[in-house]
N, C-alpha and C. Protein backbone atom coordinates (compact mmCIF):
# COMPACT_ATOMS: atom_id res chain seq x y z
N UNK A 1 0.84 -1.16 0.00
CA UNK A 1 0.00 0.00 0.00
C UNK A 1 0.89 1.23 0.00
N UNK A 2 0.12 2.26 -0.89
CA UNK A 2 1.70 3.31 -1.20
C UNK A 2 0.53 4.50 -1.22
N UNK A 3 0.81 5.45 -0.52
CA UNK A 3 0.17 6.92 -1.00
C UNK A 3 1.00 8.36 -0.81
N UNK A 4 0.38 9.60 -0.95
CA UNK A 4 0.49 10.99 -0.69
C UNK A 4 -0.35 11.42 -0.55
N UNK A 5 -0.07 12.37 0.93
CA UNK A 5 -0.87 12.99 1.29
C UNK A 5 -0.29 14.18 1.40
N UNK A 6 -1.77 15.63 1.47
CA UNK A 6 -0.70 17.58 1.66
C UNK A 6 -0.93 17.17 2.73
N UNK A 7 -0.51 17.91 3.96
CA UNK A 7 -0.15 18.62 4.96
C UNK A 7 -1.53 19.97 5.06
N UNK A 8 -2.46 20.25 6.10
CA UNK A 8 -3.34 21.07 5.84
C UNK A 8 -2.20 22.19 6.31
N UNK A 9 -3.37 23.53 6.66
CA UNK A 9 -3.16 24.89 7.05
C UNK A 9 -3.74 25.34 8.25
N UNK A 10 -3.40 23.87 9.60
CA UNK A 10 -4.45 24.81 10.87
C UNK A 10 -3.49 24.95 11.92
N UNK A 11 -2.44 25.37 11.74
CA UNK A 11 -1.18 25.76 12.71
C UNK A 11 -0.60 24.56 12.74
N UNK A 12 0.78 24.09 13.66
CA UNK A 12 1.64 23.84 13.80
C UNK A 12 1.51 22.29 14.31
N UNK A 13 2.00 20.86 13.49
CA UNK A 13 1.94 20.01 13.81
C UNK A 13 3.22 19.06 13.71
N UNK A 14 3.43 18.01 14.30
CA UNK A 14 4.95 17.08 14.16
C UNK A 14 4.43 15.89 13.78
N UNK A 15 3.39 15.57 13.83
CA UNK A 15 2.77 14.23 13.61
C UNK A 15 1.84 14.31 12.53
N UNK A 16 1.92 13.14 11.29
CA UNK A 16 0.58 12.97 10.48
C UNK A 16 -0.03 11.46 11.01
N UNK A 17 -1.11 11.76 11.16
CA UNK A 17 -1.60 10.35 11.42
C UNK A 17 -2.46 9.78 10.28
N UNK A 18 -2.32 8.96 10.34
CA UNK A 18 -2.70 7.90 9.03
C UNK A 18 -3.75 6.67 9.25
N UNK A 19 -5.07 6.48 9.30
CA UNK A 19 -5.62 5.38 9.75
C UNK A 19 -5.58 4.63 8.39
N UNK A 20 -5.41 3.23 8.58
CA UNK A 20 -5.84 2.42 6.96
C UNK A 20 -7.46 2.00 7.11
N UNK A 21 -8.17 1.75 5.99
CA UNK A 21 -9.02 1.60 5.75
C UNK A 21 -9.91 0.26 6.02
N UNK A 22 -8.33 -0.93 6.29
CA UNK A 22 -8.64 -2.37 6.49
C UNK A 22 -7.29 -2.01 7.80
N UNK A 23 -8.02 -3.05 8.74
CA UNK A 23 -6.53 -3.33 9.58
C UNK A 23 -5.94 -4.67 9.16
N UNK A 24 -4.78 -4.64 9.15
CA UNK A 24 -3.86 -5.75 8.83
C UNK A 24 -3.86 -6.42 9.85
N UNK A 25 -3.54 -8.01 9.90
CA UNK A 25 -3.41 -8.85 10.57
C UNK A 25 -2.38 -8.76 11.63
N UNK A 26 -1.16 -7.93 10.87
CA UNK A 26 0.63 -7.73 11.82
C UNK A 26 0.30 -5.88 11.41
N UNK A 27 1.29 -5.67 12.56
CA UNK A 27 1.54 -3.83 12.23
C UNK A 27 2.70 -4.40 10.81
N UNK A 28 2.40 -3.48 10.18
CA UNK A 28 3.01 -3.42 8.90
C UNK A 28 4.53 -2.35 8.79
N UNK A 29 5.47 -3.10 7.77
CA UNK A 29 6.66 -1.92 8.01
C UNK A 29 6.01 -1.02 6.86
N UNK A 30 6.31 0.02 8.03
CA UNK A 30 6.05 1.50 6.92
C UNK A 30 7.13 2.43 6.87
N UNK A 31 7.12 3.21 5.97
CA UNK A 31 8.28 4.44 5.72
C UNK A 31 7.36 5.46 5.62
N UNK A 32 7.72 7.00 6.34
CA UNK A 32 7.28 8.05 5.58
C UNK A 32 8.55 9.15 4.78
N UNK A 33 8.12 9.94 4.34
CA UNK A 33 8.99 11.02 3.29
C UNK A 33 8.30 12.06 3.10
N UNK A 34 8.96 12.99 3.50
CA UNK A 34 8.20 14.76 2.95
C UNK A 34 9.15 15.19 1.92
N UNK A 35 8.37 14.98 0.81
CA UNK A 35 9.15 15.24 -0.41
C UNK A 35 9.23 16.62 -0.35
N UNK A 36 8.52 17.78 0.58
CA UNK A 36 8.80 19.24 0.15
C UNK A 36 10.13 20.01 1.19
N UNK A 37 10.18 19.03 1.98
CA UNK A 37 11.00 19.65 3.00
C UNK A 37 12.44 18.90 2.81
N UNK A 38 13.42 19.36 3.91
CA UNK A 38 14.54 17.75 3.80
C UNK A 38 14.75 17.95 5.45
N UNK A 39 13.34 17.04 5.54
CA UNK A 39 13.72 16.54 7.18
C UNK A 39 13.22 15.22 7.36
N UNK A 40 14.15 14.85 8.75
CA UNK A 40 14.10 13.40 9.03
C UNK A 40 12.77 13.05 9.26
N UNK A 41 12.06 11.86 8.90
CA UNK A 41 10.73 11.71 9.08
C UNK A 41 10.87 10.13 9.91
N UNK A 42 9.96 9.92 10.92
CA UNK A 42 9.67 8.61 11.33
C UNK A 42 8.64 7.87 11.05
N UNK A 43 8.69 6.87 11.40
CA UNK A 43 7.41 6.08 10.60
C UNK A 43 7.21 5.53 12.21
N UNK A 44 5.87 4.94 12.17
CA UNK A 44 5.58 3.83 13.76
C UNK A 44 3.65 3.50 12.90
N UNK A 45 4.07 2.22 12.55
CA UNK A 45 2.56 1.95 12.56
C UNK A 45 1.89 0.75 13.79
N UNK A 46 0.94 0.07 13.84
CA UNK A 46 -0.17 -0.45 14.14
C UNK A 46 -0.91 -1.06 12.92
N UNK A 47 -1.25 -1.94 13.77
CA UNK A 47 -2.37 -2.45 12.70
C UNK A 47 -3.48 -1.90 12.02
N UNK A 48 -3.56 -0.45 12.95
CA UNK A 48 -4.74 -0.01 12.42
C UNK A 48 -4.44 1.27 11.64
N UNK A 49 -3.00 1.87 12.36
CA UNK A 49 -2.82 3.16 11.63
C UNK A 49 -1.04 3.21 11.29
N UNK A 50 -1.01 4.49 11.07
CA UNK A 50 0.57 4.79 10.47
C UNK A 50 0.70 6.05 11.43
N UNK A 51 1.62 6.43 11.59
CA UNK A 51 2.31 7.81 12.28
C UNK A 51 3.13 8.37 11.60
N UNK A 52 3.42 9.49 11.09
CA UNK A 52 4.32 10.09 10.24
C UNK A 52 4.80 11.27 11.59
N UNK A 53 6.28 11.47 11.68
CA UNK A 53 6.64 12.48 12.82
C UNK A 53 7.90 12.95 12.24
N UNK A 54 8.34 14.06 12.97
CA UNK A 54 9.39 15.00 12.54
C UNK A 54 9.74 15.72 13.98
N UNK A 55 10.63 15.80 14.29
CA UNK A 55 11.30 16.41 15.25
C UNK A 55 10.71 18.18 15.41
N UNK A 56 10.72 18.62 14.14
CA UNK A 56 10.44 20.19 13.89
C UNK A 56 9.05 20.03 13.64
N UNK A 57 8.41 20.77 12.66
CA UNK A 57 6.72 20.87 12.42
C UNK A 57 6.99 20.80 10.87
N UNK A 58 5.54 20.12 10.57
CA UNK A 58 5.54 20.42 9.12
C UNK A 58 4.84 21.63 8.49
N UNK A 59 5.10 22.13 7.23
CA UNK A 59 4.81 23.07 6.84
C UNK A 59 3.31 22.52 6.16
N UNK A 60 2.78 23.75 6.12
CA UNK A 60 1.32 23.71 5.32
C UNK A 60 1.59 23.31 3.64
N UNK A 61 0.87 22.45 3.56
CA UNK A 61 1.17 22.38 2.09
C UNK A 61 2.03 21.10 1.84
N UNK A 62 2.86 20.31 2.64
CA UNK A 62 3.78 19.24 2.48
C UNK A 62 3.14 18.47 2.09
N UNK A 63 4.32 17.56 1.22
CA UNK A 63 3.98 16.60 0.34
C UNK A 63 4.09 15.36 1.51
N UNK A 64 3.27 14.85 2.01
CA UNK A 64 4.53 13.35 2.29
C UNK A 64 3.83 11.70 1.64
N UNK A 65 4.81 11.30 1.44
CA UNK A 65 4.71 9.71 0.82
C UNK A 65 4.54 8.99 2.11
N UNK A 66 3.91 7.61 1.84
CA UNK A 66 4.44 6.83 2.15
C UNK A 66 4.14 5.44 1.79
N UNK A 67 4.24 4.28 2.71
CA UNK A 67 4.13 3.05 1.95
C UNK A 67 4.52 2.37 2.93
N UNK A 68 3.52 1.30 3.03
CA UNK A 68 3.54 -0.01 4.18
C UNK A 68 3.66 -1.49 3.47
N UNK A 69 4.30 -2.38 3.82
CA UNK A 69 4.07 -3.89 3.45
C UNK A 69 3.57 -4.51 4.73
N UNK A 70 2.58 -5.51 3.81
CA UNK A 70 2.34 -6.71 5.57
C UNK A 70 3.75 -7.70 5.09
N UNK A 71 3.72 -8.60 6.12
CA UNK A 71 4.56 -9.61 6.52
C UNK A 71 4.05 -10.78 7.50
N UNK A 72 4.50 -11.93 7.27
CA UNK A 72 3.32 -12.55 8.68
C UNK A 72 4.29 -13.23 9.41
């Protein structure tokens, strides 16, 4: 599972949260990426969701990728 999502415009956040639509059986490895910025991004999912985080805040408007595999 692979997507992009913007970044809204309601002040200042470090975290994107990500619910999936199906929960997976295992938390899945995920990666995130803010293609507009060049900062370190973390990933931490769950079975049910994804976490996208950054030490700093993201800007309004950011691009970020990402992409999970299951595994069993």
């Amino acid at each position: 599972m692979y997507g992009r999502v913007t970044v809204g415009s309601g002040g200042t956040a470090n975290i994107c949260n990500l619910k999936f639509a199906n929960r997976w059986n295992n938390a899945p490895s995920c990666y995130c990426n803010n293609e507009s910025q060049v900062l370190l991004t973390r990933s931490s999912s769950t079975i049910a969701d994804l976490a996208c985080s950054v030490a700093v805040s993201f800007g309004a408007g950011d691009l970020i990728t990402y992409g999970c595999q299951g595994f069993r």
